[in-house]
C-alpha atoms as a PDB file:
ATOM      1  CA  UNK A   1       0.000   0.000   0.000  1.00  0.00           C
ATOM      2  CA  UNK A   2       1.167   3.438  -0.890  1.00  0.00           C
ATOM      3  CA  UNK A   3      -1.046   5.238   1.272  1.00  0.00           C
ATOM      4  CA  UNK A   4      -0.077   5.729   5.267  1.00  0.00           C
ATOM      5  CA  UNK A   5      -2.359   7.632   8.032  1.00  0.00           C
ATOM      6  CA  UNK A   6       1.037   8.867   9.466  1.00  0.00           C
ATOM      7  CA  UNK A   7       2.945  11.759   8.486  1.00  0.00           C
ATOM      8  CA  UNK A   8       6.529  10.876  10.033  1.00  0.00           C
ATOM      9  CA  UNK A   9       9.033  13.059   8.764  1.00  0.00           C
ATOM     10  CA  UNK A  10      11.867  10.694   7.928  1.00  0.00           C
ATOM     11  CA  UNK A  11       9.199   9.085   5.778  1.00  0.00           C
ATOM     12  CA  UNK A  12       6.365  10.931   3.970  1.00  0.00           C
ATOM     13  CA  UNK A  13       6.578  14.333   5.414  1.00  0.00           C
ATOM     14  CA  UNK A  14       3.485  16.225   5.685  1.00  0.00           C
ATOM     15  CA  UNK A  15       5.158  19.359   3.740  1.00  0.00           C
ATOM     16  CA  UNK A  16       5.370  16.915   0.619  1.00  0.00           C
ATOM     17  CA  UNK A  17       2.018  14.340   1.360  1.00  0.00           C
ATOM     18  CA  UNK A  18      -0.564  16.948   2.168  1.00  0.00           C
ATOM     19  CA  UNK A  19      -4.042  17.156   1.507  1.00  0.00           C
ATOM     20  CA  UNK A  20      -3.552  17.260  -2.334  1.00  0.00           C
ATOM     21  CA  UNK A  21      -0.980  15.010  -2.857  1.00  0.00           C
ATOM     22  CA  UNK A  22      -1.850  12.277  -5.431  1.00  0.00           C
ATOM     23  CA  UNK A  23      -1.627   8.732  -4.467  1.00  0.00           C
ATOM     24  CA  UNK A  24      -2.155   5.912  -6.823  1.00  0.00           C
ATOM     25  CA  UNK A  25      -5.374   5.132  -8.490  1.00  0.00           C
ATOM     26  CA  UNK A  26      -7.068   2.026  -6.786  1.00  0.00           C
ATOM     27  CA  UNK A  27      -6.552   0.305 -10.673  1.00  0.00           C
ATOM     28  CA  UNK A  28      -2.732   1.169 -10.714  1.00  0.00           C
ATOM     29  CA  UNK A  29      -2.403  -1.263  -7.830  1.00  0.00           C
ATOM     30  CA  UNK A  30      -1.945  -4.833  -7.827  1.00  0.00           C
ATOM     31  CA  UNK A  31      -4.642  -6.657  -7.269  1.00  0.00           C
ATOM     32  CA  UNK A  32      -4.722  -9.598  -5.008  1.00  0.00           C
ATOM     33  CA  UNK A  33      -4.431 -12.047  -8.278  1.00  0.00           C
ATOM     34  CA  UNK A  34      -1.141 -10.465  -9.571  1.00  0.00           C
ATOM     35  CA  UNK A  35       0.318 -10.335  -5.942  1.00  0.00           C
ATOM     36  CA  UNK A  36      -0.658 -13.823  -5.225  1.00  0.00           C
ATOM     37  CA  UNK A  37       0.614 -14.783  -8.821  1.00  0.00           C
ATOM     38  CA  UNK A  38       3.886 -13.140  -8.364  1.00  0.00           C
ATOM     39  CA  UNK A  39       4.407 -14.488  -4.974  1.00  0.00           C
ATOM     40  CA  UNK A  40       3.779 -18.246  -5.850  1.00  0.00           C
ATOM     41  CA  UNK A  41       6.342 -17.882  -9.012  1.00  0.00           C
ATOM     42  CA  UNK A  42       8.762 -16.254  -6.381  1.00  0.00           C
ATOM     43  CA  UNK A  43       8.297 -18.871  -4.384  1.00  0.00           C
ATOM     44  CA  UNK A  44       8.559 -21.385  -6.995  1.00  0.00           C
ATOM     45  CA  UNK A  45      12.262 -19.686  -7.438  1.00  0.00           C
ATOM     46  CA  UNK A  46      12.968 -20.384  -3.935  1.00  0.00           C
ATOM     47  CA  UNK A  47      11.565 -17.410  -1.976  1.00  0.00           C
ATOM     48  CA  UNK A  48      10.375 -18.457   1.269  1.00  0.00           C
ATOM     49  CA  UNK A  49       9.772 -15.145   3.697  1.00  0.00           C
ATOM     50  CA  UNK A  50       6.742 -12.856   1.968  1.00  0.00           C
ATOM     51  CA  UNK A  51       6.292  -9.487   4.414  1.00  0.00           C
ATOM     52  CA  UNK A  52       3.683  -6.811   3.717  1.00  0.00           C
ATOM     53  CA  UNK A  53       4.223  -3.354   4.321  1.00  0.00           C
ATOM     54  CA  UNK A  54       4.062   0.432   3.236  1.00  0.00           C
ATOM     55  CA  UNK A  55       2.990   3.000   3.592  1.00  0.00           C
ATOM     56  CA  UNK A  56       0.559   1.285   5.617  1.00  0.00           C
ATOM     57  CA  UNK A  57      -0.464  -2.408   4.838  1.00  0.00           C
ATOM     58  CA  UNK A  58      -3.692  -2.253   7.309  1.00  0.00           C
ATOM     59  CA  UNK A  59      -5.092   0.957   5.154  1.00  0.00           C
ATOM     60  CA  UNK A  60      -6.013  -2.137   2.089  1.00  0.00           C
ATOM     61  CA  UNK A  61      -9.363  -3.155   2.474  1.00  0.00           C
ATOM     62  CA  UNK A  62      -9.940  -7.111   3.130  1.00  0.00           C
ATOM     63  CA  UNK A  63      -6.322  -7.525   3.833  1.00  0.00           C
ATOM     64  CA  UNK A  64      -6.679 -10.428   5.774  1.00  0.00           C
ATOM     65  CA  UNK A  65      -8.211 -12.439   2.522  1.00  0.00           C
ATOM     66  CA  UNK A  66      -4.589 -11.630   0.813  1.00  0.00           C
ATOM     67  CA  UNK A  67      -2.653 -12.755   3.413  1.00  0.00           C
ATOM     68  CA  UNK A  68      -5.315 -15.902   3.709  1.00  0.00           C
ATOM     69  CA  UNK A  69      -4.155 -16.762  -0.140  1.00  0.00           C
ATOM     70  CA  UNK A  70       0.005 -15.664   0.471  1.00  0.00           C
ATOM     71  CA  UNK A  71      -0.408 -18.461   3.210  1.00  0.00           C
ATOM     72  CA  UNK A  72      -1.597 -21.294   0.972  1.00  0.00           C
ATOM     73  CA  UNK A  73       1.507 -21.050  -1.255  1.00  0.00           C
ATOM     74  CA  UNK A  74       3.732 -23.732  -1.409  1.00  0.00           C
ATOM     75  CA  UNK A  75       7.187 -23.293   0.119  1.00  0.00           C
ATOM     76  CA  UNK A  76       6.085 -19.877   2.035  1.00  0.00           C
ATOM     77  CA  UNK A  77       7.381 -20.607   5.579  1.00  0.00           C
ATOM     78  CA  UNK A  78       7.228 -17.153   7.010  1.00  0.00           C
ATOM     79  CA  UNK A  79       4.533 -14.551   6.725  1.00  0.00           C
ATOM     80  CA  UNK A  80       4.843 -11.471   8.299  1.00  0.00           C
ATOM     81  CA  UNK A  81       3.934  -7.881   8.497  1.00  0.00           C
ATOM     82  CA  UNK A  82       5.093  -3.943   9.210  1.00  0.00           C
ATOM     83  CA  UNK A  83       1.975  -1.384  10.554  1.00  0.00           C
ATOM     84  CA  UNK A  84       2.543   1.728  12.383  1.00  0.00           C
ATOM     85  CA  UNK A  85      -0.529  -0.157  14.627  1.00  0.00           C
ATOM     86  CA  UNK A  86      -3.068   2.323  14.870  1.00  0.00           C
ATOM     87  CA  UNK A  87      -5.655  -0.189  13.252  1.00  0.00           C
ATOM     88  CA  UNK A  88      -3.826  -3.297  14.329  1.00  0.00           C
ATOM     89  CA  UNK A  89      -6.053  -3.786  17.476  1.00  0.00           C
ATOM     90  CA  UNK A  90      -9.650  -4.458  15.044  1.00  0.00           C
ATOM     91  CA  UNK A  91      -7.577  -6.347  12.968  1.00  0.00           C
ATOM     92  CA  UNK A  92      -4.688  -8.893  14.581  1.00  0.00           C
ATOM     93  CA  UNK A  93      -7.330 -11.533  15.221  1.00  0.00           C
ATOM     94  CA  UNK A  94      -8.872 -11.732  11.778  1.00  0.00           C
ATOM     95  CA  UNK A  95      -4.722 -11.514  10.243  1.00  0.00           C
ATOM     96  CA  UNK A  96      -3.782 -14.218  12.747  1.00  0.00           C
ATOM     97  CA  UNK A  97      -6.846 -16.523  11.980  1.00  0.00           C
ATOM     98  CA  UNK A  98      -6.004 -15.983   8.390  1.00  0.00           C
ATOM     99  CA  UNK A  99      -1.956 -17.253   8.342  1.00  0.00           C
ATOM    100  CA  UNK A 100      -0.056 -13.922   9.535  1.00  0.00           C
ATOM    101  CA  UNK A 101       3.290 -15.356  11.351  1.00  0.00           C
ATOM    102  CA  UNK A 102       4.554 -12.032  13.112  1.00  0.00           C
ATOM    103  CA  UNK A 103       3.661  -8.586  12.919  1.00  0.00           C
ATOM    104  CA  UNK A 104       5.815  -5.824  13.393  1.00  0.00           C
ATOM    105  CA  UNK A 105       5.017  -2.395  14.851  1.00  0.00           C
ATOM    106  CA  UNK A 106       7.089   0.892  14.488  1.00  0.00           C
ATOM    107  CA  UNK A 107       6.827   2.447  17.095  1.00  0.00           C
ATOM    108  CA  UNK A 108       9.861   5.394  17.775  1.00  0.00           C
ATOM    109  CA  UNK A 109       8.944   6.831  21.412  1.00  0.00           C
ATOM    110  CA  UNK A 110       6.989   6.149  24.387  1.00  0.00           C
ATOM    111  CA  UNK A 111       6.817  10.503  25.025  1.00  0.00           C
ATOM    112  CA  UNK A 112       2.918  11.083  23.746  1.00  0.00           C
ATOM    113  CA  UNK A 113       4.215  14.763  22.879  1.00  0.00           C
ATOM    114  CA  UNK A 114       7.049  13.790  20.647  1.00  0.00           C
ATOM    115  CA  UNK A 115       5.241  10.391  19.288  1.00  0.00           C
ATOM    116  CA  UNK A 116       2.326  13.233  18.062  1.00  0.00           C
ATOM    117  CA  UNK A 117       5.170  15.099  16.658  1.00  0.00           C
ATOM    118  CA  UNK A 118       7.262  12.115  14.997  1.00  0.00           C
ATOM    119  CA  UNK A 119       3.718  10.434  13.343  1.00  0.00           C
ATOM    120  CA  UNK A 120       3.061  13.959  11.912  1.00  0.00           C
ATOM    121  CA  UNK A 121       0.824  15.060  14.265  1.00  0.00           C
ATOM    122  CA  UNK A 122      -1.606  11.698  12.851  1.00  0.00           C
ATOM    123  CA  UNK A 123      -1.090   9.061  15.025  1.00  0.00           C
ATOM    124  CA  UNK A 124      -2.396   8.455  19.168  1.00  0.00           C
ATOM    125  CA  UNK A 125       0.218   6.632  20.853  1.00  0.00           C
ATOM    126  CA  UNK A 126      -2.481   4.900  23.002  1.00  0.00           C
ATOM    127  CA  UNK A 127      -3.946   3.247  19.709  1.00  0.00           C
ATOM    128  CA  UNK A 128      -0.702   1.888  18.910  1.00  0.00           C
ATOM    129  CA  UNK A 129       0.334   0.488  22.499  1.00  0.00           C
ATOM    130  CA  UNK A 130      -3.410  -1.038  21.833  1.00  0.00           C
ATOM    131  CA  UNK A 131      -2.224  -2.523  18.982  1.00  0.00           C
ATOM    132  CA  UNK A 132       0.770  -4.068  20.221  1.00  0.00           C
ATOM    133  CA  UNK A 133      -1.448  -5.258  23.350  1.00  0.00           C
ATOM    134  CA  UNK A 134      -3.927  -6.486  20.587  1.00  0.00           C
ATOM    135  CA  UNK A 135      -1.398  -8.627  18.501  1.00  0.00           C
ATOM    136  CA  UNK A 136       0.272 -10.147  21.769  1.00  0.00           C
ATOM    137  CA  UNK A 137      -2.831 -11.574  23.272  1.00  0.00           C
ATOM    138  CA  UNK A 138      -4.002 -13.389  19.732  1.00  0.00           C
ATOM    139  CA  UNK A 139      -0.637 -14.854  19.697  1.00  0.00           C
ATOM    140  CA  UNK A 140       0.864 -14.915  16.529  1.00  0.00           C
ATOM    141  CA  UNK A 141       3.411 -17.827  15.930  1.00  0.00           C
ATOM    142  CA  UNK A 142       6.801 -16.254  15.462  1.00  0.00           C
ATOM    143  CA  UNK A 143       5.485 -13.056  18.082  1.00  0.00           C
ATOM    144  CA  UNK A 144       5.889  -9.461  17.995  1.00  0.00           C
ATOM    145  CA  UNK A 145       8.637  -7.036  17.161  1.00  0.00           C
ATOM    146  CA  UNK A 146       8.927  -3.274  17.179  1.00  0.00           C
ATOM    147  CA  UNK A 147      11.019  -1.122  14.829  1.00  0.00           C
ATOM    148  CA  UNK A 148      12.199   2.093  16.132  1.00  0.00           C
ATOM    149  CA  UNK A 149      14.179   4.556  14.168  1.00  0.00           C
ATOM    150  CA  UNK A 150      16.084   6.642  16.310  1.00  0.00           C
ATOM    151  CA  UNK A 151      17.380  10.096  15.501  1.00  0.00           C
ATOM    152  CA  UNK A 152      20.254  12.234  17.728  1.00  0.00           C
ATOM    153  CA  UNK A 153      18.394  15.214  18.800  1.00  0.00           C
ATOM    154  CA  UNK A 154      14.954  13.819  18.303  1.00  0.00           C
ATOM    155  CA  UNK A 155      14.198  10.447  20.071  1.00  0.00           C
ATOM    156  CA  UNK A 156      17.478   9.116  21.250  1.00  0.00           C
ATOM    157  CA  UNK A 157      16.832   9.946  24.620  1.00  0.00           C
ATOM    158  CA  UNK A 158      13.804   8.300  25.088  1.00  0.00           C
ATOM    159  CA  UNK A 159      15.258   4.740  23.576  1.00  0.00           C
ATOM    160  CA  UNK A 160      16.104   2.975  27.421  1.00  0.00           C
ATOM    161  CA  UNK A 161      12.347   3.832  28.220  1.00  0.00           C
ATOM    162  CA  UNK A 162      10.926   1.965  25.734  1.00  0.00           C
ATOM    163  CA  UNK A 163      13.847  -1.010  26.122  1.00  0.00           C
ATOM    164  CA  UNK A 164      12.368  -0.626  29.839  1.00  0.00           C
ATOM    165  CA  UNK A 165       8.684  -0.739  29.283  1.00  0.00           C
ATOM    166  CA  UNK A 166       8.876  -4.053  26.782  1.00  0.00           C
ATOM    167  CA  UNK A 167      11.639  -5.789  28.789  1.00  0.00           C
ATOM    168  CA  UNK A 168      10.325  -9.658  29.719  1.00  0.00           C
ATOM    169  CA  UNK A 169       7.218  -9.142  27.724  1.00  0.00           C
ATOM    170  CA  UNK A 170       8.341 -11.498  25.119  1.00  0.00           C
ATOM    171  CA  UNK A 171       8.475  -8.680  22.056  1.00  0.00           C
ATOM    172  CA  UNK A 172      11.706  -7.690  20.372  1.00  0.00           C
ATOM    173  CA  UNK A 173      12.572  -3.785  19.738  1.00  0.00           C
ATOM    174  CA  UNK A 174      14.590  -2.905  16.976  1.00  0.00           C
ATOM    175  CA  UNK A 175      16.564   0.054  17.128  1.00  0.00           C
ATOM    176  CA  UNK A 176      17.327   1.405  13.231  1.00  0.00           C
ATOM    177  CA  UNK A 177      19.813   3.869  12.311  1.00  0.00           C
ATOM    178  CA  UNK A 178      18.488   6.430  10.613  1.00  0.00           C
ATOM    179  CA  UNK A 179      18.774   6.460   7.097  1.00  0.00           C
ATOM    180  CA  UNK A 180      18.664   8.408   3.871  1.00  0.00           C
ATOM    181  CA  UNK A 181      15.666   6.571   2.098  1.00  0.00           C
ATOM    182  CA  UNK A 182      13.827   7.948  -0.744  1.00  0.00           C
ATOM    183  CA  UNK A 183      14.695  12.119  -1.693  1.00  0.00           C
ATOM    184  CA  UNK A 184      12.269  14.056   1.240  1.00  0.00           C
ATOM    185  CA  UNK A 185      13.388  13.675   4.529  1.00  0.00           C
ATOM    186  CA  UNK A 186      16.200  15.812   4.858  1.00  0.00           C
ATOM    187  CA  UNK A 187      18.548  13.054   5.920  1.00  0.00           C
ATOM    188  CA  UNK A 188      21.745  14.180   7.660  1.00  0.00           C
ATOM    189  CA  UNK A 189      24.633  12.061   8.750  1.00  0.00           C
ATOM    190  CA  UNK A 190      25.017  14.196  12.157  1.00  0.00           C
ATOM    191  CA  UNK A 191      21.553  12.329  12.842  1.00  0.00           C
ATOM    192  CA  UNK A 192      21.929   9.020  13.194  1.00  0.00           C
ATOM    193  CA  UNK A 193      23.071   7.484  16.137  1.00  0.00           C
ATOM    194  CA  UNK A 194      25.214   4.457  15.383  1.00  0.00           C
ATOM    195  CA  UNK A 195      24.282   1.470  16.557  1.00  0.00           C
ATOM    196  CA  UNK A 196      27.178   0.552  18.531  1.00  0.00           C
ATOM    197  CA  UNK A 197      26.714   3.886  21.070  1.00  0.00           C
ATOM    198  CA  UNK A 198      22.468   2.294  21.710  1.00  0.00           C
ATOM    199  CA  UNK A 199      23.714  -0.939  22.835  1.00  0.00           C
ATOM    200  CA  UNK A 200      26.491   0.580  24.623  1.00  0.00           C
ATOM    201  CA  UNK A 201      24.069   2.697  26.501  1.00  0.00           C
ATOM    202  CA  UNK A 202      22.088  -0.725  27.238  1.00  0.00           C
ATOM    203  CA  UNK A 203      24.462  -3.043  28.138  1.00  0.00           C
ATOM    204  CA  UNK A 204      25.329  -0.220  31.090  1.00  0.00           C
ATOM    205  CA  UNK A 205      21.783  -0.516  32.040  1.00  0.00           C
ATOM    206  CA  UNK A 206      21.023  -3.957  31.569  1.00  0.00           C
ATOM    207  CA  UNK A 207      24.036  -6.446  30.549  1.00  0.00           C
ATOM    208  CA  UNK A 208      24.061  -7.840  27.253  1.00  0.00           C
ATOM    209  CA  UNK A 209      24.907 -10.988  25.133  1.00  0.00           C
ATOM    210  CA  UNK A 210      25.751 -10.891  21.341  1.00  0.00           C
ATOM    211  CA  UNK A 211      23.543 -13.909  19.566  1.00  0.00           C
ATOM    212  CA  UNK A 212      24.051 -14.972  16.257  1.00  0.00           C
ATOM    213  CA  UNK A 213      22.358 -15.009  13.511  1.00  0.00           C
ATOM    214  CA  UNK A 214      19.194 -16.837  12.968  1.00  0.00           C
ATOM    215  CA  UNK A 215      20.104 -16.916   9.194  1.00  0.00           C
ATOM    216  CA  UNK A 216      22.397 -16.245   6.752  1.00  0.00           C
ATOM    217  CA  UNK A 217      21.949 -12.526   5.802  1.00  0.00           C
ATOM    218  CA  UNK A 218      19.565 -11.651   8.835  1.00  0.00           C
ATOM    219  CA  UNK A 219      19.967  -7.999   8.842  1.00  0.00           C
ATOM    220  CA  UNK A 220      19.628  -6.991  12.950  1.00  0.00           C
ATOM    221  CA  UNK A 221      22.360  -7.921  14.817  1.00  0.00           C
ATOM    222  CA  UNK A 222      20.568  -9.476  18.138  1.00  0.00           C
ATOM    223  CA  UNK A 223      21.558  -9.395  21.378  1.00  0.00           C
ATOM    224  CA  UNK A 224      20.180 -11.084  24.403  1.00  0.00           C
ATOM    225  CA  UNK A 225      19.878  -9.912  28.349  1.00  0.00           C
ATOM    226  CA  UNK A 226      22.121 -11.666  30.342  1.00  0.00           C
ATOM    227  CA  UNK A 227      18.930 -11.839  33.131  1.00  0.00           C
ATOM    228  CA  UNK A 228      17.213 -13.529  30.365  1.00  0.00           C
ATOM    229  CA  UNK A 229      14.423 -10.638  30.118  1.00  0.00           C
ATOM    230  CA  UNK A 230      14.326 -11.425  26.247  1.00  0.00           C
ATOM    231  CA  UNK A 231      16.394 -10.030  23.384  1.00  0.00           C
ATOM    232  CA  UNK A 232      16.554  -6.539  21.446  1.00  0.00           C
ATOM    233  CA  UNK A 233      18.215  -5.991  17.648  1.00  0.00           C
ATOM    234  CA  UNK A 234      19.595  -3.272  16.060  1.00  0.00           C
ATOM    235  CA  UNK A 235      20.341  -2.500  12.054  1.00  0.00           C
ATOM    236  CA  UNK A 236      22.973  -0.465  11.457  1.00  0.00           C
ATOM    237  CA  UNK A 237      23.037   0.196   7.582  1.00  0.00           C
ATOM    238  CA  UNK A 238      24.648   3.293   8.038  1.00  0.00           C
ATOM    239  CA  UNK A 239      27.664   2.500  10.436  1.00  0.00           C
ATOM    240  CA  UNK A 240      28.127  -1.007   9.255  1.00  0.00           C
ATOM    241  CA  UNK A 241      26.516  -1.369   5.414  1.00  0.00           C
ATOM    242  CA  UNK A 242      25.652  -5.158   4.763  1.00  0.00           C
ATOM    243  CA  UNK A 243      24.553  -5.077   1.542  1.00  0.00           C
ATOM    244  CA  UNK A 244      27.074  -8.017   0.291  1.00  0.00           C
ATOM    245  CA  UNK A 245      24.638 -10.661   2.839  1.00  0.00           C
ATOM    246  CA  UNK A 246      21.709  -9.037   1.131  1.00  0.00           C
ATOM    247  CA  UNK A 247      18.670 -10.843   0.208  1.00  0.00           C
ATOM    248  CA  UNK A 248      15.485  -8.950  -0.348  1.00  0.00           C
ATOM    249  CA  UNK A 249      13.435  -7.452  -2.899  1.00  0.00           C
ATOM    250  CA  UNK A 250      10.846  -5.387  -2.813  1.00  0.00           C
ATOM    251  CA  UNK A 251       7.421  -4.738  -4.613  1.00  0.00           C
ATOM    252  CA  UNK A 252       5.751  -1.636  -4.727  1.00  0.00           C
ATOM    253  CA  UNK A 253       1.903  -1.510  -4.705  1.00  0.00           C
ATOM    254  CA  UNK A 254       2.052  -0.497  -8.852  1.00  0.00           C
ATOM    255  CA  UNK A 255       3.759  -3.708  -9.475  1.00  0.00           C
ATOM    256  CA  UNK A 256       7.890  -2.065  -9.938  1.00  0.00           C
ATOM    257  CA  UNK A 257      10.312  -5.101  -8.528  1.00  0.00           C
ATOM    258  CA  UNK A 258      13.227  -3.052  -6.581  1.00  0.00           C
ATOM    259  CA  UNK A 259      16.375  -5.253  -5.451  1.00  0.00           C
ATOM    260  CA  UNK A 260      17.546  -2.204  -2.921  1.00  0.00           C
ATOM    261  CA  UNK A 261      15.716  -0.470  -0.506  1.00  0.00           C
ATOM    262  CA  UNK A 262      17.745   2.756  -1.995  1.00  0.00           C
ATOM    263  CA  UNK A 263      17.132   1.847  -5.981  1.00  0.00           C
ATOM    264  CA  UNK A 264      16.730   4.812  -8.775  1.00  0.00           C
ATOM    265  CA  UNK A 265      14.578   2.176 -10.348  1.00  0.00           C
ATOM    266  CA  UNK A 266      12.668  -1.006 -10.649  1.00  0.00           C
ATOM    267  CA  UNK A 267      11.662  -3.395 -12.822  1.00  0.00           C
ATOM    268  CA  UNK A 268       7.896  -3.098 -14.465  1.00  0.00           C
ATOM    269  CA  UNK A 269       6.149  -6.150 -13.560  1.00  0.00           C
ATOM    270  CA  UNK A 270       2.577  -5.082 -13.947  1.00  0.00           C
ATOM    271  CA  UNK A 271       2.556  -4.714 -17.368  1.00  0.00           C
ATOM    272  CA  UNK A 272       3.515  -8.565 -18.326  1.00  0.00           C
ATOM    273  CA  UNK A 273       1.108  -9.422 -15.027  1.00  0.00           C
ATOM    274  CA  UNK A 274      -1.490  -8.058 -17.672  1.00  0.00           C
ATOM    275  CA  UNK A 275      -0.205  -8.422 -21.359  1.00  0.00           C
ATOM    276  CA  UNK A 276      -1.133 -12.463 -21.084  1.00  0.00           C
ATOM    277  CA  UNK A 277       2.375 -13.169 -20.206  1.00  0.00           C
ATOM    278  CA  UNK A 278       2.616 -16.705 -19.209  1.00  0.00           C
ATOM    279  CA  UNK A 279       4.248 -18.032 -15.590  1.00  0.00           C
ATOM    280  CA  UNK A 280       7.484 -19.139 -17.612  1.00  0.00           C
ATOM    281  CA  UNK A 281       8.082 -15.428 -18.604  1.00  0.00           C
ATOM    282  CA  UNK A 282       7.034 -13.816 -15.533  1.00  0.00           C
ATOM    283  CA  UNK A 283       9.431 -16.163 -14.226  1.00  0.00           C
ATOM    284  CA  UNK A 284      12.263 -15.925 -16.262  1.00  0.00           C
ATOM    285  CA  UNK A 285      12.043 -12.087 -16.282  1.00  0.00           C
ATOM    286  CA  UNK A 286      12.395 -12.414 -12.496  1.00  0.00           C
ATOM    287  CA  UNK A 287      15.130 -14.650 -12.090  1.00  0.00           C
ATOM    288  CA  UNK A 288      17.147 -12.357 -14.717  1.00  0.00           C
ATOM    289  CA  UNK A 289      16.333  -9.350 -12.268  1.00  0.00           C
ATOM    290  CA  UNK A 290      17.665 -11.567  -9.169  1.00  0.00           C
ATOM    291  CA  UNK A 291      20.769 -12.723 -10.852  1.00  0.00           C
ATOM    292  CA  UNK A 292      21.651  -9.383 -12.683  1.00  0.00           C
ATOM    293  CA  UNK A 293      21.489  -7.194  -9.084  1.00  0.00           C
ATOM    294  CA  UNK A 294      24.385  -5.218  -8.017  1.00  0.00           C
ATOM    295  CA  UNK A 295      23.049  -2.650  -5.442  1.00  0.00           C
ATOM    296  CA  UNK A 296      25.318  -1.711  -2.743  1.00  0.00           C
ATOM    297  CA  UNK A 297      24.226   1.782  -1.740  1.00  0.00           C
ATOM    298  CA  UNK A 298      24.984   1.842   1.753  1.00  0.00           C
ATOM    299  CA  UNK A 299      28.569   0.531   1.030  1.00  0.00           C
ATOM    300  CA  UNK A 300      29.038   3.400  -1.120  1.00  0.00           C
ATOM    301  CA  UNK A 301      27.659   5.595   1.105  1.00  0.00           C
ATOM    302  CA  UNK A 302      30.283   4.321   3.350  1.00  0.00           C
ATOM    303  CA  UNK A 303      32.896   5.155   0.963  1.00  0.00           C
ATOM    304  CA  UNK A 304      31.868   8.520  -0.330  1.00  0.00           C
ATOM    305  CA  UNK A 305      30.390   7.403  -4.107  1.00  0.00           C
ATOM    306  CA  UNK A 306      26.977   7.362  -3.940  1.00  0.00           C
ATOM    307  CA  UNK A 307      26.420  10.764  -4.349  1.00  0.00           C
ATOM    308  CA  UNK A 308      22.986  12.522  -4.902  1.00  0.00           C
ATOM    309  CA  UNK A 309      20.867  10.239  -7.183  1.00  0.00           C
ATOM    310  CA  UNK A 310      17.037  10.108  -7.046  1.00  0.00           C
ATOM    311  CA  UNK A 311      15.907   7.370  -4.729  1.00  0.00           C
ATOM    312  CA  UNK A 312      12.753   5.632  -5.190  1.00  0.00           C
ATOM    313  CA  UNK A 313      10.313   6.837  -1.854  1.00  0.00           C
ATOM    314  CA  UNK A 314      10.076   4.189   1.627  1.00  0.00           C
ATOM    315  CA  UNK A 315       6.477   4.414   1.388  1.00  0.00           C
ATOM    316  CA  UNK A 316       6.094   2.980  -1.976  1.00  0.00           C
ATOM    317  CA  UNK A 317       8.689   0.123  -1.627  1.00  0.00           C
ATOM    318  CA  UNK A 318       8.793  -0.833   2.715  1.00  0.00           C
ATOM    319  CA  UNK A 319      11.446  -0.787   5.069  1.00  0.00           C
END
């Protein structure tokens, strides 16, 4: 879904996504046929993890009945979802009932003040904790996470709060650096708080333990507390790039097939989804996409050569 009821400004800042800005047309989108079709030819190619985001995944009417027909694919083993929460609470039963592994909530502050001010002045923090509260209780199989992007001079002071408040409930935060998606949200470096200072600040709080991986390119590095109150991870793209473990792709809403959460460009899928192209060309014209990827943005970054190129937008394409 390209659409989101938030406003956060490292995302789809209100100055840009106002009243008059022009989303897509409900026939530009994939409909659940072509996303179904595409995922079971992914699949077919060995895909096994299918997540759903945004924008704001909850905003597409019946959404439950897609993630019903994602779950009946062979070889999908792990379903999951991103929401900013505010409508999980009316939903997580009916998206648990119908397949939904995990969800996964963003959530960047427990301060009501600066969680109004971080959503865009759109979001209740109370709907959201509802949410979470919501999601926990119907008991999805692989549990809840949270994903909070944290900011130096915004949010950074409120992170060992929330570690505090979600400490031995059994859900995971995620603490993201901050990071120069899409062309709006006037990224600076001087922002981002590298990962290694958060757990620092942690493990003086509450000791930690480094874990492995749970698979080969998992993309938080997790740590556990050493008083076994659960786990928290944190992705550092910016301080320590990993786009040679990469995995993902991503599909916008229109149907565009983006190998890098930082592309220029994807690849037009929704055209042969609706030209009569057979399954053997979708997917050949996907595996050539897979195999012919060489995105490693945040390692240039890292070295000074990326430059300023035209990104494609978060809320189009996920986190």
């Amino acid at each position: 879904m390209d659409r989101c009821n938030f406003r956060c400004p490292y995302c789809m800042p209100e100055s840009t996504y106002g009243e008059h800005f022009t989303f897509l047309r409900n026939d530009q989108r994939l409909s659940f046929d072509e996303i179904e079709r595409l995922c079971r030819i992914a699949a077919e190619l060995g895909v096994s993890k299918l997540r759903l985001t945004g924008g704001e995944p909850l905003l597409r009417p019946k959404l439950a009945e897609l993630v019903a027909r994602l779950r009946r694919i062979d070889g999908i083993t792990d379903l999951a979802m991103t929401t900013n929460g505010v409508l999980l609470a009316r939903q997580a039963a009916a998206l648990r009932d119908a397949g939904l592994d995990r969800v996964t909530v963003s959530l960047d502050t427990l301060d009501p003040a600066l969680f109004h001010r971080m959503s865009g002045g759109r979001g209740a923090l109370n709907d959201v904790l509802a949410g979470i509260d919501a999601a926990q209780a119907v008991g999805f199989p692989q549990g809840v996470k949270l994903n909070t992007v944290v900011q130096r001079g915004v949010n950074e002071h409120s992170v060992i709060d929330l570690i505090e408040r979600f400490r031995g409930t059994g859900i995971i935060p995620r603490l993201i650096e901050y990071m120069d998606v899409g062309n709006r949200n006037d990224w600076n470096a001087a922002a981002v708080v590298p990962s290694s200072e958060l757990i620092a600040a942690i493990d003086a709080r509450w000791p930690l333990q480094a874990l492995p991986p749970k698979y080969p390119g998992e993309v938080a590095t997790r740590f556990r507390f050493r008083d076994g109150a659960g786990e928290i991870g944190v992705i550092s793209s910016i301080s320590e790039p990993f786009c040679g473990a990469c995995s993902r792709a991503r599909l916008s809403s229109e149907g565009a097939l983006y190998t890098c959460l930082f592309a220029t460009q994807g690849t037009d899928f929704r055209t042969p989804l609706r030209d009569g192209s057979t399954d053997e060309a979708l997917r050949d014209r996907l595996r050539q996409v897979w195999l012919r990827r060489a995105d490693r943005y945040s390692e240039e970054r890292a070295e000074r050569r990326a430059g300023e190129r035209r990104k494609i937008e978060m809320h189009y394409i996920g986190g």
